[in-house]
PDB file of N, CA and C in Angstrom:
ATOM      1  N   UNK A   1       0.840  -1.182   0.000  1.00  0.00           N
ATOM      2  CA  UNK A   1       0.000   0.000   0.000  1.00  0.00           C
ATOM      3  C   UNK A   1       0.883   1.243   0.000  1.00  0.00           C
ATOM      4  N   UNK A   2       0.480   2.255  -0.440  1.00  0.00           N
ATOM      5  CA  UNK A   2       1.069   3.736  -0.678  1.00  0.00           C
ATOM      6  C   UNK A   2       1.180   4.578   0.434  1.00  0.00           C
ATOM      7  N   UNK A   3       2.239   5.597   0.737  1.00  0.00           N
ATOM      8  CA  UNK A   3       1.752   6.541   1.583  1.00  0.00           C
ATOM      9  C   UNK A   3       0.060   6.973   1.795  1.00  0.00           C
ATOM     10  N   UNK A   4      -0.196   7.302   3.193  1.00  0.00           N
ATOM     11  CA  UNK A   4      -1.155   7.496   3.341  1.00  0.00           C
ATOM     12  C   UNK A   4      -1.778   8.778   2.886  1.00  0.00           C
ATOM     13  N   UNK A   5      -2.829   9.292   2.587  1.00  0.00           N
ATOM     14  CA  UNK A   5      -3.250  10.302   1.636  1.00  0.00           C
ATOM     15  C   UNK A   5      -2.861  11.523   3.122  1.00  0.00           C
ATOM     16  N   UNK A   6      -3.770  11.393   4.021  1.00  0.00           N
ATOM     17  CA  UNK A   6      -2.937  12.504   5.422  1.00  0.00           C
ATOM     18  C   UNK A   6      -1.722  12.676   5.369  1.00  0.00           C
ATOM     19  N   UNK A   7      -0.888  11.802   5.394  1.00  0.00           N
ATOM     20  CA  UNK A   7       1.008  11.678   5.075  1.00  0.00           C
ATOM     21  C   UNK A   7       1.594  12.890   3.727  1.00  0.00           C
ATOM     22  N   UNK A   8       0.790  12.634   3.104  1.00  0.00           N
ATOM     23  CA  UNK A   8       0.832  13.433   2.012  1.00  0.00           C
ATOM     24  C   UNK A   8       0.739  15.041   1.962  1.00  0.00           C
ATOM     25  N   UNK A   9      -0.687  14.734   2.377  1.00  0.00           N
ATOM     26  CA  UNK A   9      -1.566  16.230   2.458  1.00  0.00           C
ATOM     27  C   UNK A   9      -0.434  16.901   3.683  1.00  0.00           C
ATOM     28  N   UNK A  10       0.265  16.503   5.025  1.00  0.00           N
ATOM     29  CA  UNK A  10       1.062  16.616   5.305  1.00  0.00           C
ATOM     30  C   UNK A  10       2.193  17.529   5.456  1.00  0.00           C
ATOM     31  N   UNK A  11       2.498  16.536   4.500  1.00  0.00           N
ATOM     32  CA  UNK A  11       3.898  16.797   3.819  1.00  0.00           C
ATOM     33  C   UNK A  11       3.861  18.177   3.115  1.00  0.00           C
ATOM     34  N   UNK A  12       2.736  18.174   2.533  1.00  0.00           N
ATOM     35  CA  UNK A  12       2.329  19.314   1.065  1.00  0.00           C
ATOM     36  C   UNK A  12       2.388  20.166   2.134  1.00  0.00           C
ATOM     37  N   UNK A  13       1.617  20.612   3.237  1.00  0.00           N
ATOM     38  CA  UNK A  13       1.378  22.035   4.062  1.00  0.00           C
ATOM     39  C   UNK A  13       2.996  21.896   5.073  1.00  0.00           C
ATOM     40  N   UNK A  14       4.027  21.087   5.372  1.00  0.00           N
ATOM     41  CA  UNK A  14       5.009  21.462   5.621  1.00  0.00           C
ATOM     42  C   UNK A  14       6.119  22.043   4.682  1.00  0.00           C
ATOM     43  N   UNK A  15       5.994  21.679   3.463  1.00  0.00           N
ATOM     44  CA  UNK A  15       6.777  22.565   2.354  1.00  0.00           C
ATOM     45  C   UNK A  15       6.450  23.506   1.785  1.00  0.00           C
ATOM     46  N   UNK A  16       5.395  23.481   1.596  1.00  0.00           N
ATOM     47  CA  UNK A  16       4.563  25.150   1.540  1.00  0.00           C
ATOM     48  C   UNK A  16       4.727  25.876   2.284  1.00  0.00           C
ATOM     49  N   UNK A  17       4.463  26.077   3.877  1.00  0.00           N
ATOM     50  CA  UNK A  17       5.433  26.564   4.711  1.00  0.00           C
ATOM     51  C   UNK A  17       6.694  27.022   4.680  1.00  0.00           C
ATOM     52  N   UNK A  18       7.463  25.810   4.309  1.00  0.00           N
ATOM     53  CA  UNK A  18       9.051  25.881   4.147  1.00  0.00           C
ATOM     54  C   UNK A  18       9.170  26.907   3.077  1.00  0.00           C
ATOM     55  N   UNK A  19       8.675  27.240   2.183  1.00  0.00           N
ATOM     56  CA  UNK A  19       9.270  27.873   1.193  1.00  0.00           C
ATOM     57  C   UNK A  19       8.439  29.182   1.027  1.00  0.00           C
ATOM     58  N   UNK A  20       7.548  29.412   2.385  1.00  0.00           N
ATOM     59  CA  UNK A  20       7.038  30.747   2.667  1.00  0.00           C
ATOM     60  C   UNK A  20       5.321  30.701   1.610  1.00  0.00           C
ATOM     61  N   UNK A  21       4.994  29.800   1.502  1.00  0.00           N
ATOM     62  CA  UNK A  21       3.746  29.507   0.785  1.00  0.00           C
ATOM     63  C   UNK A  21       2.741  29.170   1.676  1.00  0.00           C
ATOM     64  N   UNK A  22       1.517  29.213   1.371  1.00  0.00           N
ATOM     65  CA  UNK A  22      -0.027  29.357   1.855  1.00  0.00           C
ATOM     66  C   UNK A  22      -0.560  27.760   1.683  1.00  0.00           C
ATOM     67  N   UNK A  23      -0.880  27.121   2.245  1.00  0.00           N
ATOM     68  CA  UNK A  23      -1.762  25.718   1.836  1.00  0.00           C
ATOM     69  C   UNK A  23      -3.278  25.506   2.942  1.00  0.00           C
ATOM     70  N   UNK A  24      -4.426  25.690   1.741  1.00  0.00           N
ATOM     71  CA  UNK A  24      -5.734  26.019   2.818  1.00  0.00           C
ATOM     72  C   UNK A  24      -6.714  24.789   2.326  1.00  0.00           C
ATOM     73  N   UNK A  25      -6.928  24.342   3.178  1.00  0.00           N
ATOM     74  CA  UNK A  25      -8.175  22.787   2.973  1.00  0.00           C
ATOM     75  C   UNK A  25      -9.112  23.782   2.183  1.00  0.00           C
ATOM     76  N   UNK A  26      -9.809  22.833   1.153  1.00  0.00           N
ATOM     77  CA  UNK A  26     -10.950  23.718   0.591  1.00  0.00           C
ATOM     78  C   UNK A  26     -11.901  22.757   0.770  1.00  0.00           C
ATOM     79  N   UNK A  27     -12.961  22.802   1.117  1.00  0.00           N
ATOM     80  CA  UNK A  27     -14.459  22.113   1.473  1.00  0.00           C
ATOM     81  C   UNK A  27     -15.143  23.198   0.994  1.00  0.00           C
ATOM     82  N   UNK A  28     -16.347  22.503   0.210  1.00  0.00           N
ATOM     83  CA  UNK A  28     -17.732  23.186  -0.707  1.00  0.00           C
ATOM     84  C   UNK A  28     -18.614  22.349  -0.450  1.00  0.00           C
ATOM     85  N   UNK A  29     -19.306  22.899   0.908  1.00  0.00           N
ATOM     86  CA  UNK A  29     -20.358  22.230   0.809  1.00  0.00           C
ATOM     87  C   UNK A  29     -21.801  22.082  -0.179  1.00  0.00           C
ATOM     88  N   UNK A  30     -22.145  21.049  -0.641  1.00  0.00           N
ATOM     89  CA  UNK A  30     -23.086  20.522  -1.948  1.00  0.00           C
ATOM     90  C   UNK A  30     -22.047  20.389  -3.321  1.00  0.00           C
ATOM     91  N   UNK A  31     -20.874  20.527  -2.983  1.00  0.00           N
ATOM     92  CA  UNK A  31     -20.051  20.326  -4.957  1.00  0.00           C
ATOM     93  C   UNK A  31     -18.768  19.394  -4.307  1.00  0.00           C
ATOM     94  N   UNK A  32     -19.121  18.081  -4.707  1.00  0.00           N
ATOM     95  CA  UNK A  32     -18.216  16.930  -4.533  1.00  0.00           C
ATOM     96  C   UNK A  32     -17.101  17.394  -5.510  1.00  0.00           C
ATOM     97  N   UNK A  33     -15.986  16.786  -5.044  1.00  0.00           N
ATOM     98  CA  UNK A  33     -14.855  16.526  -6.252  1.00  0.00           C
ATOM     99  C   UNK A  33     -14.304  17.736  -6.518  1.00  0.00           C
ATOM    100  N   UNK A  34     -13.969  18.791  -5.434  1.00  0.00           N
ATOM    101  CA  UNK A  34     -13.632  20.065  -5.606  1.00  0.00           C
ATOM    102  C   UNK A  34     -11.945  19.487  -5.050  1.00  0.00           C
ATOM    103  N   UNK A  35     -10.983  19.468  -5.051  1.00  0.00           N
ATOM    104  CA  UNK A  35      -9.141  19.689  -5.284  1.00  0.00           C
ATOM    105  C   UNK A  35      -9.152  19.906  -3.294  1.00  0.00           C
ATOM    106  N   UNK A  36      -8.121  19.210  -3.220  1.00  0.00           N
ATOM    107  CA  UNK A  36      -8.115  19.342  -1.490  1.00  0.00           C
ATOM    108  C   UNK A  36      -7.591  20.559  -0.984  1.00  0.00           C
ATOM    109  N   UNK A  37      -6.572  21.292  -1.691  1.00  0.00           N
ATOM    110  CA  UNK A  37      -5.650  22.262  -1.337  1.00  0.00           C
ATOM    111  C   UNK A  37      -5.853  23.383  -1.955  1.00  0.00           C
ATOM    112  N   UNK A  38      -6.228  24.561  -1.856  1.00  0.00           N
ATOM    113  CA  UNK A  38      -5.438  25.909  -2.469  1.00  0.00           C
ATOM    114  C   UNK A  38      -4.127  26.085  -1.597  1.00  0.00           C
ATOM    115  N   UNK A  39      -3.381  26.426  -2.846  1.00  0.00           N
ATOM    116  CA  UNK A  39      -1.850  26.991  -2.259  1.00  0.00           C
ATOM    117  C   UNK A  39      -1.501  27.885  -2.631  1.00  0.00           C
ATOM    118  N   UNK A  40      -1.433  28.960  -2.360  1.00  0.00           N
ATOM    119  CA  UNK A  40      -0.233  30.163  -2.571  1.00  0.00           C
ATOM    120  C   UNK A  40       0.655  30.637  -2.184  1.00  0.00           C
ATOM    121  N   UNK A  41       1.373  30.820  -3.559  1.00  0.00           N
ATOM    122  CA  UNK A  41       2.459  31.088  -3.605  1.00  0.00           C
ATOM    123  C   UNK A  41       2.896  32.693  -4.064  1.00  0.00           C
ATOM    124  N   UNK A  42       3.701  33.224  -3.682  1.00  0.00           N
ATOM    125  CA  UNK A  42       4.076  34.436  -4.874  1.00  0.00           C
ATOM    126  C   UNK A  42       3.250  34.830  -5.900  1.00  0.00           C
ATOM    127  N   UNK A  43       1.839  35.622  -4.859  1.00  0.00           N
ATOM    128  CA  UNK A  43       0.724  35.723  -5.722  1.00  0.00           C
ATOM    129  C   UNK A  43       0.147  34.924  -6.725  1.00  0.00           C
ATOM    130  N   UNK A  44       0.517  33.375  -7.085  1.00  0.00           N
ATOM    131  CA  UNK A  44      -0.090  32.558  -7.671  1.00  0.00           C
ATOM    132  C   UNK A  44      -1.102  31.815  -6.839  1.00  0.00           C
ATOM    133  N   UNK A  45      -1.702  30.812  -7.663  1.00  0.00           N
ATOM    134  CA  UNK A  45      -2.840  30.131  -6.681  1.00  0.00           C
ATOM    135  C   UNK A  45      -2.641  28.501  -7.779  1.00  0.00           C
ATOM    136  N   UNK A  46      -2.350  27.699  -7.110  1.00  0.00           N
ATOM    137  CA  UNK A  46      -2.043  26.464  -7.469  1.00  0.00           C
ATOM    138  C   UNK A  46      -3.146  25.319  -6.557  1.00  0.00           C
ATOM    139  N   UNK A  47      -4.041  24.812  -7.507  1.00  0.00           N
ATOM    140  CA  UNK A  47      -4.757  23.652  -6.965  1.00  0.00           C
ATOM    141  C   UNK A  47      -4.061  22.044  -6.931  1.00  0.00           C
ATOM    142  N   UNK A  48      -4.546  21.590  -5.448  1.00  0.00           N
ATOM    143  CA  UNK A  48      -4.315  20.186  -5.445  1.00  0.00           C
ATOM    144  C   UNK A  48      -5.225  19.153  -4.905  1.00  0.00           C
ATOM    145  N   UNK A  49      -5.187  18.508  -5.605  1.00  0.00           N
ATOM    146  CA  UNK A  49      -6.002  17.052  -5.365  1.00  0.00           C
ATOM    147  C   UNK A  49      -4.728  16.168  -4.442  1.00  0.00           C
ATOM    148  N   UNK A  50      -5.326  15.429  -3.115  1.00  0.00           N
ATOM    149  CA  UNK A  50      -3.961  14.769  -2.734  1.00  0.00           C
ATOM    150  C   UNK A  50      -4.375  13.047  -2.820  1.00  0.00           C
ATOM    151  N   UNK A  51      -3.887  12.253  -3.523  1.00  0.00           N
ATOM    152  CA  UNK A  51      -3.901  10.992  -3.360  1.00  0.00           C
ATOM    153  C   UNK A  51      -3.117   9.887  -2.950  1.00  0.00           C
ATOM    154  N   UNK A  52      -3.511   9.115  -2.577  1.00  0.00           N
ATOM    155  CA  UNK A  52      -2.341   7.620  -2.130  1.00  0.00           C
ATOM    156  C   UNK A  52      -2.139   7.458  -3.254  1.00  0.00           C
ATOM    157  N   UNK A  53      -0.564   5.991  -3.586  1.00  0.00           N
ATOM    158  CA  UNK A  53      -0.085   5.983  -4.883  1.00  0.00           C
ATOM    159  C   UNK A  53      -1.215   5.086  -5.565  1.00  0.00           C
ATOM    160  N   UNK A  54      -1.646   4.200  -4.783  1.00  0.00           N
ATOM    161  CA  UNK A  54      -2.914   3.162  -4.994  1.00  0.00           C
ATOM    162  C   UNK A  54      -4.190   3.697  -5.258  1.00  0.00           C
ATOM    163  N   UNK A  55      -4.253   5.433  -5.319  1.00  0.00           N
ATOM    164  CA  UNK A  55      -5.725   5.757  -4.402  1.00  0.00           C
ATOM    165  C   UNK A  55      -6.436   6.249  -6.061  1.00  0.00           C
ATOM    166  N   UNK A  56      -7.039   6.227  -7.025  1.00  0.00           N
ATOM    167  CA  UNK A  56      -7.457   6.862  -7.989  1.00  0.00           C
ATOM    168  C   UNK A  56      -8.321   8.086  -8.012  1.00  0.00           C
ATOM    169  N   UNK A  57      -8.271   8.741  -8.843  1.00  0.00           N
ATOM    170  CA  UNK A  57      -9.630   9.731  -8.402  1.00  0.00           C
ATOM    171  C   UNK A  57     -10.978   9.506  -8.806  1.00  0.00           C
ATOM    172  N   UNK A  58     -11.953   9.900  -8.186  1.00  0.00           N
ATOM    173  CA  UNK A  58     -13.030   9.844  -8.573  1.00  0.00           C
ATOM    174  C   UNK A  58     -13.876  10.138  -9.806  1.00  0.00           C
ATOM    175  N   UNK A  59     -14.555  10.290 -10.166  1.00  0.00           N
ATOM    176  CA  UNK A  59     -15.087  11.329 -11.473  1.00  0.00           C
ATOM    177  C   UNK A  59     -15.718  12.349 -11.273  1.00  0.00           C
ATOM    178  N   UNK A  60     -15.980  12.230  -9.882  1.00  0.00           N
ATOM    179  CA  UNK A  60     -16.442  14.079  -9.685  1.00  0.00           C
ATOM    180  C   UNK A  60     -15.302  14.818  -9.710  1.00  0.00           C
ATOM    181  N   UNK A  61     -14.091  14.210  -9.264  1.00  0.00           N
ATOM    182  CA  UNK A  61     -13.079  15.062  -8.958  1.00  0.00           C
ATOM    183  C   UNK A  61     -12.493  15.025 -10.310  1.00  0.00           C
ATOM    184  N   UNK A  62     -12.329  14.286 -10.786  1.00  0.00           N
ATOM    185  CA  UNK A  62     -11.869  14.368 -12.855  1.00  0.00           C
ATOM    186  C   UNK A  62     -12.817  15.215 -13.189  1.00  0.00           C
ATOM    187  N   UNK A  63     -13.974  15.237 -13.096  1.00  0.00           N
ATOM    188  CA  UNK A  63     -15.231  16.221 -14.006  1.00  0.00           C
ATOM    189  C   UNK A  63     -14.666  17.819 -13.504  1.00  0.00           C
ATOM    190  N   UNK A  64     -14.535  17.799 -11.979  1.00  0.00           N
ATOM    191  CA  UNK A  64     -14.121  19.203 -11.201  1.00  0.00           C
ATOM    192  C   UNK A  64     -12.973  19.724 -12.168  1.00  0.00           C
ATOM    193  N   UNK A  65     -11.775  18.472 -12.036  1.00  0.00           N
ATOM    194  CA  UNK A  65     -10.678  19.312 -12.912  1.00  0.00           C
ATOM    195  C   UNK A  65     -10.816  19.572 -14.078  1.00  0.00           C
ATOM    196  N   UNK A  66     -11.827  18.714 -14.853  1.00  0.00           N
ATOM    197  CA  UNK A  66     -11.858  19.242 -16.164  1.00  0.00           C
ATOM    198  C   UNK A  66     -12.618  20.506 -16.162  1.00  0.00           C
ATOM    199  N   UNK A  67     -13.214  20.898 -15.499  1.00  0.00           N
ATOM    200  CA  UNK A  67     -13.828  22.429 -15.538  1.00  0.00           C
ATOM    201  C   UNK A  67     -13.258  23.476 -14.595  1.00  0.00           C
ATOM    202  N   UNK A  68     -12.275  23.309 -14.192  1.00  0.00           N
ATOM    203  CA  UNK A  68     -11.290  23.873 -13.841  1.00  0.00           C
ATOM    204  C   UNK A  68     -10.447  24.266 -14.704  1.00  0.00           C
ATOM    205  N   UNK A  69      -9.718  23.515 -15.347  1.00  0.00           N
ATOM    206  CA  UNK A  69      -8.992  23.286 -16.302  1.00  0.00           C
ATOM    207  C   UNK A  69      -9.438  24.061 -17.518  1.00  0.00           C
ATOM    208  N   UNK A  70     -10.889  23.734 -17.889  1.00  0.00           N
ATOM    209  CA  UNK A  70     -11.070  24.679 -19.063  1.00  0.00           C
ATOM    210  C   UNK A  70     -11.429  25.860 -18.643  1.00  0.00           C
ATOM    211  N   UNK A  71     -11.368  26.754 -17.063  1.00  0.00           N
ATOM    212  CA  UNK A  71     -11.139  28.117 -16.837  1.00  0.00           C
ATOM    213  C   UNK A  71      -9.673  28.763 -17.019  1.00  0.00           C
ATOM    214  N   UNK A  72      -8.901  27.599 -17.385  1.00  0.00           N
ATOM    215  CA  UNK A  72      -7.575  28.271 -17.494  1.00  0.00           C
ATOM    216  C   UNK A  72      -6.346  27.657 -16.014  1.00  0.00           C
ATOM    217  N   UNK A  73      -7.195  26.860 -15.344  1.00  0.00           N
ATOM    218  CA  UNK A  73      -6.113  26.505 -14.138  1.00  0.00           C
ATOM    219  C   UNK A  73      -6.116  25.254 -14.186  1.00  0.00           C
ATOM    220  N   UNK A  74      -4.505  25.113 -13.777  1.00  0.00           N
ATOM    221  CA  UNK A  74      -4.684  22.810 -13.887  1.00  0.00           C
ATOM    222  C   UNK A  74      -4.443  22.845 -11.828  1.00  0.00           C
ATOM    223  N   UNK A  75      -5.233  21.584 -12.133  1.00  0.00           N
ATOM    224  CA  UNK A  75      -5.051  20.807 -11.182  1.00  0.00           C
ATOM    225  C   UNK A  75      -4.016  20.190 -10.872  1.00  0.00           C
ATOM    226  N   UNK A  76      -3.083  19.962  -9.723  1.00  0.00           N
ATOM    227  CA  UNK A  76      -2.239  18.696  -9.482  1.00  0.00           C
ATOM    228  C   UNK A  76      -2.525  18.221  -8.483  1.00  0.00           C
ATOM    229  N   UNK A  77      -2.551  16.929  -9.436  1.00  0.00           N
ATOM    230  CA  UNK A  77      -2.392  15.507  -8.380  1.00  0.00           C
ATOM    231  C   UNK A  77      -1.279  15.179  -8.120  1.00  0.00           C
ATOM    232  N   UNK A  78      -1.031  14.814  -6.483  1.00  0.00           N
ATOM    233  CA  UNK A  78      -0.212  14.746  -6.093  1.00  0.00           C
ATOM    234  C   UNK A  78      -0.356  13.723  -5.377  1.00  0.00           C
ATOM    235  N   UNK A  79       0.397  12.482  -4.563  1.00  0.00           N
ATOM    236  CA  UNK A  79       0.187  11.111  -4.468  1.00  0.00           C
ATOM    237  C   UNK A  79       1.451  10.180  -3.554  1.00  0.00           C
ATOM    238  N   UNK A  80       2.572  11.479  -3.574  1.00  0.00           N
ATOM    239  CA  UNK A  80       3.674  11.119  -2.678  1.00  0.00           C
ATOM    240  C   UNK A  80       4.667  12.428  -2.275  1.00  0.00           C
ATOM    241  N   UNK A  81       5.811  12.064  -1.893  1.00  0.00           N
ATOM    242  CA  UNK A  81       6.584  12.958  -1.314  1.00  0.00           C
ATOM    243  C   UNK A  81       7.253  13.216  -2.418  1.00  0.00           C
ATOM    244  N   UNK A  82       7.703  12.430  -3.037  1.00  0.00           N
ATOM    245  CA  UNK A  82       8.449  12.773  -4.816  1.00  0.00           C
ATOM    246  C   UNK A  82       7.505  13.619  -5.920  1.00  0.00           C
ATOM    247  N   UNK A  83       5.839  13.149  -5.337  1.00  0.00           N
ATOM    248  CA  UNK A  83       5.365  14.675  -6.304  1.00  0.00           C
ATOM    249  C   UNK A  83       5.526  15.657  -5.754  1.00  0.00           C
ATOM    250  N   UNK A  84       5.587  15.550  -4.556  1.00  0.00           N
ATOM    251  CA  UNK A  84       5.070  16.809  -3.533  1.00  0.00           C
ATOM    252  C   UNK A  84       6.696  17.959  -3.847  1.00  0.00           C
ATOM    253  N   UNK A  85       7.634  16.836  -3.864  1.00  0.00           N
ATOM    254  CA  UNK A  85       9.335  17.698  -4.252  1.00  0.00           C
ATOM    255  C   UNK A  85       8.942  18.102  -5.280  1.00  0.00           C
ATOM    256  N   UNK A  86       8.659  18.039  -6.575  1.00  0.00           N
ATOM    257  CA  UNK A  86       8.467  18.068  -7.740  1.00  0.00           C
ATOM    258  C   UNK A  86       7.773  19.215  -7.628  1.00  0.00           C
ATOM    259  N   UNK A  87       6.319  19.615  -7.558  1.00  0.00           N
ATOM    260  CA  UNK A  87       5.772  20.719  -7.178  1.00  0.00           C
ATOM    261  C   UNK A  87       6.253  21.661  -6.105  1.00  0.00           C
ATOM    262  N   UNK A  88       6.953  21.288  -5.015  1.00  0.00           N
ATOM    263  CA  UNK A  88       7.521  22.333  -4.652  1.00  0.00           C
ATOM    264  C   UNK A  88       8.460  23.121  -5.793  1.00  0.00           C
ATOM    265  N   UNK A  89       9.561  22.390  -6.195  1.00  0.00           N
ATOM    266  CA  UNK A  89      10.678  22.341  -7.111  1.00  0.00           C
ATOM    267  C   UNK A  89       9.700  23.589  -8.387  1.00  0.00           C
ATOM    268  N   UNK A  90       8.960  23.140  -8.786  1.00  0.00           N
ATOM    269  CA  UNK A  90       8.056  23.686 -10.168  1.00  0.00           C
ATOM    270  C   UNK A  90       7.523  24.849  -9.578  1.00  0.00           C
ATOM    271  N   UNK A  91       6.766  25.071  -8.501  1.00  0.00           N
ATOM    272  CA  UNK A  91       6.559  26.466  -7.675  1.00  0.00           C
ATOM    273  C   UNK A  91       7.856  27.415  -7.881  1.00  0.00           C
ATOM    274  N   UNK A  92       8.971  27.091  -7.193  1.00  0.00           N
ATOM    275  CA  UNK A  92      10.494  27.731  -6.919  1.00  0.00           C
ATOM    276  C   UNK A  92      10.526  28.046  -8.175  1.00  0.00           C
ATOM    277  N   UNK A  93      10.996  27.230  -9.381  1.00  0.00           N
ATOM    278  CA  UNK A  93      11.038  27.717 -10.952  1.00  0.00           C
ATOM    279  C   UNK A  93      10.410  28.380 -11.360  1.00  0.00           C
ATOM    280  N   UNK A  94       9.149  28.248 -11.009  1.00  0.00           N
ATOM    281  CA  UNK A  94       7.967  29.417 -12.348  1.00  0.00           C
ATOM    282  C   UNK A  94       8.055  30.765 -11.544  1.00  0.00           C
ATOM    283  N   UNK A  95       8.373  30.903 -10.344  1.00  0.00           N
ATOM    284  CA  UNK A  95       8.277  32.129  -9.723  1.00  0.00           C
ATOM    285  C   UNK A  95       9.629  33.193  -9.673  1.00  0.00           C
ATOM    286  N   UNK A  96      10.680  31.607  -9.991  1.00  0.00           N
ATOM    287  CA  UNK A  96      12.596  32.694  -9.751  1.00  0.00           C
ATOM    288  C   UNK A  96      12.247  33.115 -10.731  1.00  0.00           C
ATOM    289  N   UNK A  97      11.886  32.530 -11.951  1.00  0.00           N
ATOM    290  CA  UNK A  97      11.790  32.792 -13.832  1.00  0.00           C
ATOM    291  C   UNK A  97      11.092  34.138 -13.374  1.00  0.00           C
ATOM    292  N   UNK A  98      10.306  34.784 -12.820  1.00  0.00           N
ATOM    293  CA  UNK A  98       9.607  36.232 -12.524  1.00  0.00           C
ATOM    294  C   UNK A  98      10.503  37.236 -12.611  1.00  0.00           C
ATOM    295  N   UNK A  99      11.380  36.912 -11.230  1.00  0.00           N
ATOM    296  CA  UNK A  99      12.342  37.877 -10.695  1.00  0.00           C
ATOM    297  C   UNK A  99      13.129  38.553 -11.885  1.00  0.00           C
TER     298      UNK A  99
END
């Protein structure tokens, strides 16, 4: 079995932290399949869905990102500590590239 999806979610709000970033549970009550995390960063706003490596997503939460997605914002799924580096890592890049 995979890291646990809490382990994860975790992890995600201790490196967000670390690198001076925002990570806020999002709950909507009546709209299933809404992304677990807003995060900000350096005036950006980055959505996340957090999953185990085993854990799939749902189709509310695929339907959510796809209409997300066609407003112009992607979703990441994220599923371990190696995505979670990865998106930190990709945060740090798109924002030094600013400076």
């Amino acid at each position: 079995m995979g890291t646990r999806e809490n382990n994860v979610e975790n992890y995600l709000l201790k490196e967000m932290k670390r690198i001076g970033g925002l990570s806020y549970k999002w709950t909507s009550p009546g709209k299933r399949g809404v992304p677990d995390r807003i995060n900000i960063y350096k005036g950006n706003i980055y959505l996340v869905e957090v999953k185990t490596k085993d854990g799939e997503a749902s189709s509310s939460q695929l339907r959510v990102a796809k209409h997300i997605f066609n407003q112009g914002v992607f979703v990441y799924f994220l599923d371990s500590h190696e995505k979670v580096n990865w998106f930190i890592r990709t945060l740090e890049r798109i924002n030094n590239a600013d400076s």
